[in-house]
C-alpha atoms as a PDB file:
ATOM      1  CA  UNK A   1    -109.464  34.967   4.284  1.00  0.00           C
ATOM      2  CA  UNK A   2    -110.996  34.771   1.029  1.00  0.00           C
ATOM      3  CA  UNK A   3    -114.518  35.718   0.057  1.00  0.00           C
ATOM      4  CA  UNK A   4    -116.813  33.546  -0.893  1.00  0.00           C
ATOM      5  CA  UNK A   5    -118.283  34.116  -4.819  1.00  0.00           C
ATOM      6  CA  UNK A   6    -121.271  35.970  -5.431  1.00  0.00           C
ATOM      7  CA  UNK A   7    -123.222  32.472  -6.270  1.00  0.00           C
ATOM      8  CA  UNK A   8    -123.099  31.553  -3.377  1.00  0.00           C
ATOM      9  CA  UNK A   9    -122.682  34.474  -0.430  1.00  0.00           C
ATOM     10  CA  UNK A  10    -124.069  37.744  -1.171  1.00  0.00           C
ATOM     11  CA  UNK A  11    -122.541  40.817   0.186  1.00  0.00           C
ATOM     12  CA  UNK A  12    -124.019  44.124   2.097  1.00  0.00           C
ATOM     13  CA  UNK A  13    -122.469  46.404  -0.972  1.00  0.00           C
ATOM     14  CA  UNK A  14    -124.242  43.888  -3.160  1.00  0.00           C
ATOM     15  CA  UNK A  15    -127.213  44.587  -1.819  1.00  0.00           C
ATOM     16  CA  UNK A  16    -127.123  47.839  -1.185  1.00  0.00           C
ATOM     17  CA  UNK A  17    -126.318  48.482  -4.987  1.00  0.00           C
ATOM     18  CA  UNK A  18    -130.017  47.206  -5.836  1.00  0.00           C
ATOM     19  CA  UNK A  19    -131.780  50.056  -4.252  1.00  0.00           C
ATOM     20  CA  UNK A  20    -131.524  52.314  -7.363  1.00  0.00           C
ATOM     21  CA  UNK A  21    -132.767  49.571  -9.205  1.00  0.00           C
ATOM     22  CA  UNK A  22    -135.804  48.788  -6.955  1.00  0.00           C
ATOM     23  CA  UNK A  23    -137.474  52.276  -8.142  1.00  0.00           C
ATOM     24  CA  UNK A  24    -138.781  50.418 -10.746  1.00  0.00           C
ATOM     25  CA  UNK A  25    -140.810  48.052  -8.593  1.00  0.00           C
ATOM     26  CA  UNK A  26    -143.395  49.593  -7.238  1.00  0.00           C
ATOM     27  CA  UNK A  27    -145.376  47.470  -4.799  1.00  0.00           C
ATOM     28  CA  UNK A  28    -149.156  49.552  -5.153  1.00  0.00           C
ATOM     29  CA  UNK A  29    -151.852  48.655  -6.463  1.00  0.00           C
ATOM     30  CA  UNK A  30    -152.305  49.975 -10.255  1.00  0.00           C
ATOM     31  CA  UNK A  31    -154.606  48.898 -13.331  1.00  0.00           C
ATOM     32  CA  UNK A  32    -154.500  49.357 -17.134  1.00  0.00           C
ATOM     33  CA  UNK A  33    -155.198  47.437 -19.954  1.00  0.00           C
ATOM     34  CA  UNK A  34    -152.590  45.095 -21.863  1.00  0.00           C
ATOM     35  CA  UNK A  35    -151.936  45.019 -25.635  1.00  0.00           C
ATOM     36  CA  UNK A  36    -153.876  42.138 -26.541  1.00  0.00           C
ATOM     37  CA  UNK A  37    -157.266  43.409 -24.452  1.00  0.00           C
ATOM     38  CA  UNK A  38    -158.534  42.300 -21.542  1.00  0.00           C
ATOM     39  CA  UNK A  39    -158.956  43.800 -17.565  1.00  0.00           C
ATOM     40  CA  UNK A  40    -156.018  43.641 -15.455  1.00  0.00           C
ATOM     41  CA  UNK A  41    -155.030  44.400 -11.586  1.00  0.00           C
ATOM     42  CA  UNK A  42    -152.552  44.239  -8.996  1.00  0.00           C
ATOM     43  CA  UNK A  43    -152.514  41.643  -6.662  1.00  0.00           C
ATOM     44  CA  UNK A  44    -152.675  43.801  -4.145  1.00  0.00           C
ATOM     45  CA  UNK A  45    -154.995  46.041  -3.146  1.00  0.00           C
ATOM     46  CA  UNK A  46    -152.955  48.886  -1.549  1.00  0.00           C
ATOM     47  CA  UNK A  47    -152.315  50.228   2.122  1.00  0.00           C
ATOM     48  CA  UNK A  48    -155.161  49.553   4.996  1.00  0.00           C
ATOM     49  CA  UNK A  49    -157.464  51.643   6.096  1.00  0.00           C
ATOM     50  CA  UNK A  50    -157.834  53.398   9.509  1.00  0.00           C
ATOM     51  CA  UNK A  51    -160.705  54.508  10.948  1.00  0.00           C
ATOM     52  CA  UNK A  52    -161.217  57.961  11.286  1.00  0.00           C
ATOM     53  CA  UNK A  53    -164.799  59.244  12.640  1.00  0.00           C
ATOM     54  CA  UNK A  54    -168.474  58.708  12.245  1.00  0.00           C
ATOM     55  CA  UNK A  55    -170.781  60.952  10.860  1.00  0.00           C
ATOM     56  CA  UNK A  56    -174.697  61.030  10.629  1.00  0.00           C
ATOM     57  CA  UNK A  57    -175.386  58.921   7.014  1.00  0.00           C
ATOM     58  CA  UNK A  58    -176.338  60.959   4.107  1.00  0.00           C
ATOM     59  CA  UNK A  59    -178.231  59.417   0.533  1.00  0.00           C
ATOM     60  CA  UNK A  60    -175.177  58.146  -1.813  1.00  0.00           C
ATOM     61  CA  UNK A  61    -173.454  56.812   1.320  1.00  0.00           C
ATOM     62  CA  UNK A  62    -172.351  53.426   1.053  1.00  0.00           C
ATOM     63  CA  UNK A  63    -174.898  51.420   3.096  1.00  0.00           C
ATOM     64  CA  UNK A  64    -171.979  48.887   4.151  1.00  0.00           C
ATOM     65  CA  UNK A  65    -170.072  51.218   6.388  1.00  0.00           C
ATOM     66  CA  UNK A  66    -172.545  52.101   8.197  1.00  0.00           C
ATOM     67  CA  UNK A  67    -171.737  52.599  12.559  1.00  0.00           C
ATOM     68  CA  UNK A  68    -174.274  50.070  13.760  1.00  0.00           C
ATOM     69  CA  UNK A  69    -173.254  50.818  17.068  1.00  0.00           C
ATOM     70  CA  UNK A  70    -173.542  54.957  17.366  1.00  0.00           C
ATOM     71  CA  UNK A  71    -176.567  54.462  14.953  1.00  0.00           C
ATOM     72  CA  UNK A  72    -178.706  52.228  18.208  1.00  0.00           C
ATOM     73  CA  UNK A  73    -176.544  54.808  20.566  1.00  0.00           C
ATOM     74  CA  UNK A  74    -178.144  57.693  18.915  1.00  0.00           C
ATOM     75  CA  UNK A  75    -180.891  56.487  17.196  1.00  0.00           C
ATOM     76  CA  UNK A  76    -180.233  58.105  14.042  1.00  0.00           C
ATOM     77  CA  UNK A  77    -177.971  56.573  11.361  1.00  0.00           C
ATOM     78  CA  UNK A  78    -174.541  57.346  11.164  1.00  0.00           C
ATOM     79  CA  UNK A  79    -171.697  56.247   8.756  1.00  0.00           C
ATOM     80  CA  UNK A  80    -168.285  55.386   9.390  1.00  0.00           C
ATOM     81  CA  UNK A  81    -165.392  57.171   7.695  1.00  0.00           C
ATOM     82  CA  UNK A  82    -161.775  55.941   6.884  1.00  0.00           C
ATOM     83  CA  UNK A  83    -158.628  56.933   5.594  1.00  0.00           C
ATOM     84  CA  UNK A  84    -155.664  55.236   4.375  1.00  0.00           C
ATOM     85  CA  UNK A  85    -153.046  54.469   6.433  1.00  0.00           C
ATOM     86  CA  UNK A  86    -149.057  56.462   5.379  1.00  0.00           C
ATOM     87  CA  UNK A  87    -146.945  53.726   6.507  1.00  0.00           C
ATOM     88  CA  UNK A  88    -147.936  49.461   6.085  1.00  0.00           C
ATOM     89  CA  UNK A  89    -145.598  47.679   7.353  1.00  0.00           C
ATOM     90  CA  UNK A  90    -143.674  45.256   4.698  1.00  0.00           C
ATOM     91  CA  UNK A  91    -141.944  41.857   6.130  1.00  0.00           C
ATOM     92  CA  UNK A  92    -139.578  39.660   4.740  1.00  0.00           C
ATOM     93  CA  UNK A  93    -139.340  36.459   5.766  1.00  0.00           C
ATOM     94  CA  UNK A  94    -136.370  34.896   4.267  1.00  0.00           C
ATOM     95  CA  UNK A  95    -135.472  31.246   4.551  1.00  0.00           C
ATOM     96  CA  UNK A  96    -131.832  30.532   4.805  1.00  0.00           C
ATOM     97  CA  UNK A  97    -132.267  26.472   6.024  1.00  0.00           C
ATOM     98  CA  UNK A  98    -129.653  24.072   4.194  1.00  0.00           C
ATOM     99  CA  UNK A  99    -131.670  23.012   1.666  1.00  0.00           C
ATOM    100  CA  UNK A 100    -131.482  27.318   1.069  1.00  0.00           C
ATOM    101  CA  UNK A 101    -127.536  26.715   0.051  1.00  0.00           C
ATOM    102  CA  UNK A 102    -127.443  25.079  -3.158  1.00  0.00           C
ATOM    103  CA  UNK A 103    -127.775  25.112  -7.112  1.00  0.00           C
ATOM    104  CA  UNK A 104    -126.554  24.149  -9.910  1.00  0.00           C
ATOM    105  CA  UNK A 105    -127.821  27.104 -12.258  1.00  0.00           C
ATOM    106  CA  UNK A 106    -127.334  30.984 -11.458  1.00  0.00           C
ATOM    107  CA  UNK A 107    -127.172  31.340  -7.653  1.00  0.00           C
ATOM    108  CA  UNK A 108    -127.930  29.788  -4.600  1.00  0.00           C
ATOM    109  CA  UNK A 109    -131.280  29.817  -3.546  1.00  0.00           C
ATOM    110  CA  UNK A 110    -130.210  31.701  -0.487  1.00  0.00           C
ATOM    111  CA  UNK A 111    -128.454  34.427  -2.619  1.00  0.00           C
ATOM    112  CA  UNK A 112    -131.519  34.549  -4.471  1.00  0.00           C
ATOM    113  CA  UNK A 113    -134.084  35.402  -1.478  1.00  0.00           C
ATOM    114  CA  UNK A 114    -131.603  38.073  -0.120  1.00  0.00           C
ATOM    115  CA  UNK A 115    -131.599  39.426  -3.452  1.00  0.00           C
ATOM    116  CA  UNK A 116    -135.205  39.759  -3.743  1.00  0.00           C
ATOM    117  CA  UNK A 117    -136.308  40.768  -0.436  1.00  0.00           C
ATOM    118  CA  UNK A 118    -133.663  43.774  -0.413  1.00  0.00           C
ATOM    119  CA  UNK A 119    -135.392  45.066  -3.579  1.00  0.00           C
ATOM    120  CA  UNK A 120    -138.663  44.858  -1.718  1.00  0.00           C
ATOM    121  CA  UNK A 121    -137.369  46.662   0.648  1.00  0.00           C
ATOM    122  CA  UNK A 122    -135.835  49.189  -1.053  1.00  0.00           C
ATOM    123  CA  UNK A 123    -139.069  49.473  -2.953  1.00  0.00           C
ATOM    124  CA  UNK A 124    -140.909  49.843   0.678  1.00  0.00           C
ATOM    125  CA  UNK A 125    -139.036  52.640   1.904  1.00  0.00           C
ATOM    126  CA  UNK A 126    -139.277  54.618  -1.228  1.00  0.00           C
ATOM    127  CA  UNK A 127    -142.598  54.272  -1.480  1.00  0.00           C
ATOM    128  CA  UNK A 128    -143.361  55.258   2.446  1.00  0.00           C
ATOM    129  CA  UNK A 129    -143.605  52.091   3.941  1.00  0.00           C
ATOM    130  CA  UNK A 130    -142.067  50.250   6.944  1.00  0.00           C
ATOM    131  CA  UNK A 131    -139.909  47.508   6.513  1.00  0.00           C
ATOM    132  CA  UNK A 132    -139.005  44.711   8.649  1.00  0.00           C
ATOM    133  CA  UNK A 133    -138.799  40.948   8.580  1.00  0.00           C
ATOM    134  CA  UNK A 134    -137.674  36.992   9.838  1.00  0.00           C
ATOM    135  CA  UNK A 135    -134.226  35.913   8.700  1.00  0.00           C
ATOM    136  CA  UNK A 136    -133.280  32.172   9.734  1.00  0.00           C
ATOM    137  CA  UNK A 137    -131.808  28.780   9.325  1.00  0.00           C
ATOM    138  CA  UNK A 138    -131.799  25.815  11.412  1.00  0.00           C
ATOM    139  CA  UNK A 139    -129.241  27.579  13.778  1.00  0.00           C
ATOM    140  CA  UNK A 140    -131.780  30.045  14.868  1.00  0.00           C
ATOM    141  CA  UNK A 141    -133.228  33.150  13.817  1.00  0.00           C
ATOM    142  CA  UNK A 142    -133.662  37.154  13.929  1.00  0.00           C
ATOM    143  CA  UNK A 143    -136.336  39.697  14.195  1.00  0.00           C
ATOM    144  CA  UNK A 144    -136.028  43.011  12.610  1.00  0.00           C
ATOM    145  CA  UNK A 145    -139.351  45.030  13.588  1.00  0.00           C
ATOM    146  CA  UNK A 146    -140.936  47.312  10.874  1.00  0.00           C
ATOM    147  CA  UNK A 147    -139.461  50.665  10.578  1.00  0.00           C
ATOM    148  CA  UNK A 148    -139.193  53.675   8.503  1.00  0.00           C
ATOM    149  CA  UNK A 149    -136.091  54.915   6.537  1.00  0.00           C
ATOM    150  CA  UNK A 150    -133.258  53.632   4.909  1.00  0.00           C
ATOM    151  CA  UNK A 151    -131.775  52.578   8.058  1.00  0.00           C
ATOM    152  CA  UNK A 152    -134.177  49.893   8.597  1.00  0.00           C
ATOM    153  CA  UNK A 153    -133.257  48.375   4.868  1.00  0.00           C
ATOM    154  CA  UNK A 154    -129.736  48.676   5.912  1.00  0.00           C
ATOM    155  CA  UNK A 155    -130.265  46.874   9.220  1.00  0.00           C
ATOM    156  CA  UNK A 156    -132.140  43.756   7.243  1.00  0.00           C
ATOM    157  CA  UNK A 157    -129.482  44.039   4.564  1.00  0.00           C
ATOM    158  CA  UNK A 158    -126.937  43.082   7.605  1.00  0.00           C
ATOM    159  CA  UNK A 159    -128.649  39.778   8.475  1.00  0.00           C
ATOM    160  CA  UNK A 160    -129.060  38.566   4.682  1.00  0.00           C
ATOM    161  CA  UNK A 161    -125.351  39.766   3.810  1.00  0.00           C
ATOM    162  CA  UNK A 162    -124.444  37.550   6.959  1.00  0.00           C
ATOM    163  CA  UNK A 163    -122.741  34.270   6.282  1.00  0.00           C
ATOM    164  CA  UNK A 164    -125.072  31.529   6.687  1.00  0.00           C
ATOM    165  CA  UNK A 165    -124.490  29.376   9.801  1.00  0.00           C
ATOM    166  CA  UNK A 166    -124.820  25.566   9.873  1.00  0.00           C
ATOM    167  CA  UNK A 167    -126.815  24.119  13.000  1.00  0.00           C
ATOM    168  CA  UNK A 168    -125.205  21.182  15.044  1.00  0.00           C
ATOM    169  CA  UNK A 169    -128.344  19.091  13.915  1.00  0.00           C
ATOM    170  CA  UNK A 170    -130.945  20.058  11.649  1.00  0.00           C
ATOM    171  CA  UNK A 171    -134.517  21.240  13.054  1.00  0.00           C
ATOM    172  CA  UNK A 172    -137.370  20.497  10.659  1.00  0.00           C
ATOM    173  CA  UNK A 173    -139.468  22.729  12.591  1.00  0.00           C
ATOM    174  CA  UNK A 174    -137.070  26.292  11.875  1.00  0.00           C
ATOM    175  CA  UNK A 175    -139.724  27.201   9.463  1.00  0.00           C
ATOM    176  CA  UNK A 176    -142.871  26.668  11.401  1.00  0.00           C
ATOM    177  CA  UNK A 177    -141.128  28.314  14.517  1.00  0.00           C
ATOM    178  CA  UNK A 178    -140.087  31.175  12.033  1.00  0.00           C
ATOM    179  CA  UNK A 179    -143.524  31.671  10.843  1.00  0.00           C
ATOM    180  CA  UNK A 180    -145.137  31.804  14.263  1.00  0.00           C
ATOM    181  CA  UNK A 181    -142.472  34.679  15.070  1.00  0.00           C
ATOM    182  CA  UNK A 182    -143.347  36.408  11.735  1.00  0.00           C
ATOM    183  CA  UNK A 183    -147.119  36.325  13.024  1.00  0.00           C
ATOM    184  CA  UNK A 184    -145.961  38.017  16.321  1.00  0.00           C
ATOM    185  CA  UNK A 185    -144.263  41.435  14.566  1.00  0.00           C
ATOM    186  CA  UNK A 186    -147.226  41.395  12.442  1.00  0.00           C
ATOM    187  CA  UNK A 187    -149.961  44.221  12.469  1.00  0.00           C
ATOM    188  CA  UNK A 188    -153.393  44.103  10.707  1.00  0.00           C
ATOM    189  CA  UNK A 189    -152.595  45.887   7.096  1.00  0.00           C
ATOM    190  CA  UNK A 190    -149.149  44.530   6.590  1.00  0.00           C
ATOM    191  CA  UNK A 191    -147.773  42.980   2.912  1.00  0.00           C
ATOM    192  CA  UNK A 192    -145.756  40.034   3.933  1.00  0.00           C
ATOM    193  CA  UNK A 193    -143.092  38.231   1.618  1.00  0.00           C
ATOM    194  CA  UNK A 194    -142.186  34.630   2.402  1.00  0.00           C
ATOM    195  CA  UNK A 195    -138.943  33.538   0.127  1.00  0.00           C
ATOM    196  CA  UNK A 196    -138.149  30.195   0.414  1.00  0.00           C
ATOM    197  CA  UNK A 197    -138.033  26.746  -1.467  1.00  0.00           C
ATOM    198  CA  UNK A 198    -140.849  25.707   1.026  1.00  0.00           C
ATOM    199  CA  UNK A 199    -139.249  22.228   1.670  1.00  0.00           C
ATOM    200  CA  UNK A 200    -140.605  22.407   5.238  1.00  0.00           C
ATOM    201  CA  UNK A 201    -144.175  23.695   4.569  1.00  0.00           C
ATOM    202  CA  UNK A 202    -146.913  21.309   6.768  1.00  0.00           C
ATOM    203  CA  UNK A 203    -150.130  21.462   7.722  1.00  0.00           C
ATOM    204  CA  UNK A 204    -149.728  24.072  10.589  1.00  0.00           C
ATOM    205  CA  UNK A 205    -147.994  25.888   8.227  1.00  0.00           C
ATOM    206  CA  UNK A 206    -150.584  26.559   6.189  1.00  0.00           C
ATOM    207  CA  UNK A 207    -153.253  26.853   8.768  1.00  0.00           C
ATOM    208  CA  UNK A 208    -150.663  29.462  10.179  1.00  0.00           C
ATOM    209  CA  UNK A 209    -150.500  31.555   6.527  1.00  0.00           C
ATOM    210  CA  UNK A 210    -154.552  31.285   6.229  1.00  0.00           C
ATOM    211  CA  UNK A 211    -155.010  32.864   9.836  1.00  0.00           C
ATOM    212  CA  UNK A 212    -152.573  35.551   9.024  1.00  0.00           C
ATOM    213  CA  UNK A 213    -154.198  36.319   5.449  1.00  0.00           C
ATOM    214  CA  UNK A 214    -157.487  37.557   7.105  1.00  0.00           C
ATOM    215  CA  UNK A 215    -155.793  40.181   8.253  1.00  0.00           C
ATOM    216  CA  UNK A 216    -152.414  40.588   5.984  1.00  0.00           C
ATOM    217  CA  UNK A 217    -151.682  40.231   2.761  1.00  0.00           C
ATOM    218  CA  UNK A 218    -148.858  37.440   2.096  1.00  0.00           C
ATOM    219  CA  UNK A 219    -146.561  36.574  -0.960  1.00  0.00           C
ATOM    220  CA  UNK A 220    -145.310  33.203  -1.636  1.00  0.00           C
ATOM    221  CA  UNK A 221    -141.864  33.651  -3.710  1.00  0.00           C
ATOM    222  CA  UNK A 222    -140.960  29.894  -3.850  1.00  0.00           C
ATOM    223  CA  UNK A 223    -137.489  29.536  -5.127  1.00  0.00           C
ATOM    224  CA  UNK A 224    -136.027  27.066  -6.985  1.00  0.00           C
ATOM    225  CA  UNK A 225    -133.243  25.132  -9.148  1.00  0.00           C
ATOM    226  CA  UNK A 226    -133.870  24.049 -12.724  1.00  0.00           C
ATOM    227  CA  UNK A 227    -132.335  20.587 -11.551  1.00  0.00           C
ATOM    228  CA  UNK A 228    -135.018  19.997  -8.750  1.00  0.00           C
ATOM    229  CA  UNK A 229    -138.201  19.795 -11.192  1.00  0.00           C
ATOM    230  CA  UNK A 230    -136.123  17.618 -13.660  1.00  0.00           C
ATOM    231  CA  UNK A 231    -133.241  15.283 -13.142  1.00  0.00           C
ATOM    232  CA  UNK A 232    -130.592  16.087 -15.928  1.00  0.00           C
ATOM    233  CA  UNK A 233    -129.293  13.624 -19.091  1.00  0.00           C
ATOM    234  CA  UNK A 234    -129.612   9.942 -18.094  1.00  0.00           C
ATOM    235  CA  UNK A 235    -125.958   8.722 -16.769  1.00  0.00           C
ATOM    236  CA  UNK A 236    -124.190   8.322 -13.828  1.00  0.00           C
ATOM    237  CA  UNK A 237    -123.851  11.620 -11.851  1.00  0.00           C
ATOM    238  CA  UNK A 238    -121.791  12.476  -8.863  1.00  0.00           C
ATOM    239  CA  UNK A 239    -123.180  14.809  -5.951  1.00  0.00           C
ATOM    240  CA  UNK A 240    -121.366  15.536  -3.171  1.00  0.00           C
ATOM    241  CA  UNK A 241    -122.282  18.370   0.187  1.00  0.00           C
ATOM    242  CA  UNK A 242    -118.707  18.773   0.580  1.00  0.00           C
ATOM    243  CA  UNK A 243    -118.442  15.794   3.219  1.00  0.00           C
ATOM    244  CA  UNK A 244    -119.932  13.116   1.843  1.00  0.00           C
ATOM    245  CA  UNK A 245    -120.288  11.736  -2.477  1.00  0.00           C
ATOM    246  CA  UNK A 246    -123.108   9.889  -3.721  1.00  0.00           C
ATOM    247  CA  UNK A 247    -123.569   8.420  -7.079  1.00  0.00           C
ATOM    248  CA  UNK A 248    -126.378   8.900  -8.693  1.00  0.00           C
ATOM    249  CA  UNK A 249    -128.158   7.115 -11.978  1.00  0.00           C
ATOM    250  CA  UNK A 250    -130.450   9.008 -13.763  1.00  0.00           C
ATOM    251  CA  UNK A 251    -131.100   6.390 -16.778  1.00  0.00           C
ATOM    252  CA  UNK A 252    -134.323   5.067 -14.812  1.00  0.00           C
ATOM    253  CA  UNK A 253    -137.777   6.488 -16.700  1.00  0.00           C
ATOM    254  CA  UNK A 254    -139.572   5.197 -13.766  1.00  0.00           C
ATOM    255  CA  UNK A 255    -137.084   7.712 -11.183  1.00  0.00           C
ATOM    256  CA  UNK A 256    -136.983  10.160 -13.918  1.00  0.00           C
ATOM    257  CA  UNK A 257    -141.055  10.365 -13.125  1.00  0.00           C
ATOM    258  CA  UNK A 258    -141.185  10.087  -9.625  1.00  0.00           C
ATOM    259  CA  UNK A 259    -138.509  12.756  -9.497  1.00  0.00           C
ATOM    260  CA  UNK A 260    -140.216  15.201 -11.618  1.00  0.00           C
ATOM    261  CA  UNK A 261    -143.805  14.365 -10.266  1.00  0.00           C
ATOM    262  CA  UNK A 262    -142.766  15.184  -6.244  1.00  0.00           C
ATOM    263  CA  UNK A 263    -141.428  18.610  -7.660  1.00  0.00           C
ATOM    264  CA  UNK A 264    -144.694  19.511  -8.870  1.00  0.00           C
ATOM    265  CA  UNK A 265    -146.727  18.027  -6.404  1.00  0.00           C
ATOM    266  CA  UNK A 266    -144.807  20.628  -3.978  1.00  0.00           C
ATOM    267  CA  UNK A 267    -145.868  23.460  -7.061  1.00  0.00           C
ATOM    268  CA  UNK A 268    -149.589  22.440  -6.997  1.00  0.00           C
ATOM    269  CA  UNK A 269    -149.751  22.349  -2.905  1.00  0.00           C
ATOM    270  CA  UNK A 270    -148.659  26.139  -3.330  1.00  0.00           C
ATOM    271  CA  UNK A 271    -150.841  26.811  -6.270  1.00  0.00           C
ATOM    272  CA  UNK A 272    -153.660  25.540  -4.196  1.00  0.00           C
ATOM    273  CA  UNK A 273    -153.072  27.386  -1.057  1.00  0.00           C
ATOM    274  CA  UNK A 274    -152.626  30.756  -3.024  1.00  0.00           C
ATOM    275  CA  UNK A 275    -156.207  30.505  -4.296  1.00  0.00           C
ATOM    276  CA  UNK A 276    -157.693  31.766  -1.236  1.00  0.00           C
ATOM    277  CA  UNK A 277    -158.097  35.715  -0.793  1.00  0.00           C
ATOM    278  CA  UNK A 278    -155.355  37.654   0.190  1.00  0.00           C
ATOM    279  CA  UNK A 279    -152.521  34.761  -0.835  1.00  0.00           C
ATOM    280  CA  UNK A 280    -150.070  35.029  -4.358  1.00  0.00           C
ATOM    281  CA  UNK A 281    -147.747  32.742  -5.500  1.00  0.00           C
ATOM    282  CA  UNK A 282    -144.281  34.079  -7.707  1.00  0.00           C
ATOM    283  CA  UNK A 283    -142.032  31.410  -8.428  1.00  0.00           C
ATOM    284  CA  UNK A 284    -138.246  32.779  -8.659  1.00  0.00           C
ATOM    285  CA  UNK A 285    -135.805  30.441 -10.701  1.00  0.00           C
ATOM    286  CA  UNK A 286    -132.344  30.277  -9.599  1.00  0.00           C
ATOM    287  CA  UNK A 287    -130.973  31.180 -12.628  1.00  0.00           C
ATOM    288  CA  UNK A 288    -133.750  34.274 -13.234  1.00  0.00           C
ATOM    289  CA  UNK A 289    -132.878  37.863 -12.675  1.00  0.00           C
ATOM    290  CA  UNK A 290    -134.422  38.675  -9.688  1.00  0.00           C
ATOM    291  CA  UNK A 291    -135.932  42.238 -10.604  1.00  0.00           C
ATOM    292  CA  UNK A 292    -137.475  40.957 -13.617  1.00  0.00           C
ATOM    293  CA  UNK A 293    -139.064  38.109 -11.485  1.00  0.00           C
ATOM    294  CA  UNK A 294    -140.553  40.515  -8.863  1.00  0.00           C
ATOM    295  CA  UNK A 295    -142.018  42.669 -11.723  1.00  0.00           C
ATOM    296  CA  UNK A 296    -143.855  40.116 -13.552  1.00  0.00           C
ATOM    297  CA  UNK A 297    -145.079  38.980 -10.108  1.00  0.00           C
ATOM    298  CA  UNK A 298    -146.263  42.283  -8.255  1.00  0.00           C
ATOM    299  CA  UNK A 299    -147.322  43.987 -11.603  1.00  0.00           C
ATOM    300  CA  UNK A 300    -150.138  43.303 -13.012  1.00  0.00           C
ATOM    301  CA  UNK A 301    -152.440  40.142 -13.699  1.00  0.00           C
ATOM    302  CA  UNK A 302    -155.306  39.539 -15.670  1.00  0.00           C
ATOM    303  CA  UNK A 303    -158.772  39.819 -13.711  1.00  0.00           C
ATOM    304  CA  UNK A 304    -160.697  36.875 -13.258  1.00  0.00           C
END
């Protein structure tokens, strides 16, 4: 049986061979100053912290962590300390859906987010962290709880590496279900990565991401193909899924427009959602190099 090219179905060697390459993406938080000037941060701000034990307050303490509760147990003031947690747990949650298997530039989108979240992962492990995830599609889906090591990349690598089955009918509500199972694996603390074109994104969705930032920090990677925020050369194309052909004229200014204005309509609904606290946005071409994408995206950022 032959193998399907690289575009198009990744492999577990494939992925694998990115851990020595994911040293160089480090996923905490770091500042400096660029060449032109200015302030800048990571997006993240770095492991949570645990509570340790309160002691009485002394002056210099920082008022805000003060231990309201032993302070009216004991009537004097006490302050709480912390310290930061060794292992955060880092999920993937990777979208392989149908609209996952296609492009016309580079690789499929679905190659793409199995590219990118095994270098996170790789990058979690050698950094301390836990790693675990969501893969799915519309044919169901698979939970892979955080753990430590480079057996737990290995065991995510599996699912991504795994060839992508196609449902008996499609389920528009794979991602919502998929988020709701990402919510249930997730601790207080953890960095989640959601890869995906977000075709399915709705309402609950987003409700769902915003309850889950309070707690969690979360990572949009939307991926995408050149040819879905513009429609190529006016003519007469031909697109087919394999079953079924459709022709399709692309002379029309007024398509041409609507085409290109729904793309970024979907852009701006996830530019908008990452403003709150705790949400980032890193868009991932098809035809990008992945690594170089993540680093542009997790390094660092001017401050506002």
């Amino acid at each position: 049986m032959t193998s399907a090219p690289p575009e198009i179905q990744t492999s577990v060697s494939a992925l694998v061979r990115l851990g020595p390459a994911a040293a160089s993406l480090s996923l905490k938080p770091r500042s400096g100053r660029a060449r032109t000037g200015g302030e800048y941060h990571s997006v993240f701000k770095g492991r949570g912290m645990e509570y340790q034990e309160s002691r009485p307050y002394e002056p210099g303490d920082d008022v805000r962590q003060l231990d309201w509760r032993v302070t009216a147990r004991t009537g004097r003031a006490h302050t709480k300390l912390y310290h930061e947690e060794r292992e955060r747990p880092v999920l993937c949650w990777v979208d392989f859906s149908t609209s996952m298997q296609f492009a016309t530039r580079g690789r499929f989108k679905a190659v793409r987010a199995a590219e990118c979240a095994a270098l996170l992962a790789w990058s979690a492990v050698q950094q301390g962290d836990r790693v675990g995830g969501v893969v799915f599609s519309e044919a169901g889906h698979h939970e892979i709880k955080p753990r430590r090591g480079r057996t737990a990349v290995l065991h995510l690598i599996q699912h991504l590496a795994r060839p992508v089955v196609t449902a008996a009918s499609a389920n528009p509500l794979a991602a919502q279900q998929a988020l709701l199972r990402l919510a249930r694996v997730t601790r207080p603390g953890s960095l989640l990565f959601l890869l995906s074109d977000f075709r399915d994104l709705n309402v609950l969705m987003e409700a769902q991401l915003q309850r889950l930032a309070r707690h969690s920090e979360i990572v949009l990677v939307f991926i995408h193909d050149p040819l879905e925020a513009e429609l190529p050369p006016p003519g007469l194309y031909r697109l087919t899924d394999g079953e079924h052909e459709e022709l399709v004229d692309t002379a029309s200014p007024a398509l041409r427009r609507r085409y290109s204005e729904q793309f970024e309509m979907q852009r701006e609904r996830l530019q908008r959602l990452t403003q709150a606290p705790n949400l980032h946005l890193i868009e991932c071409p098809t035809h990008a190099d992945p690594l170089a994408v993540l680093k542009a995206g997790l390094g660092i950022k001017r401050a506002a």
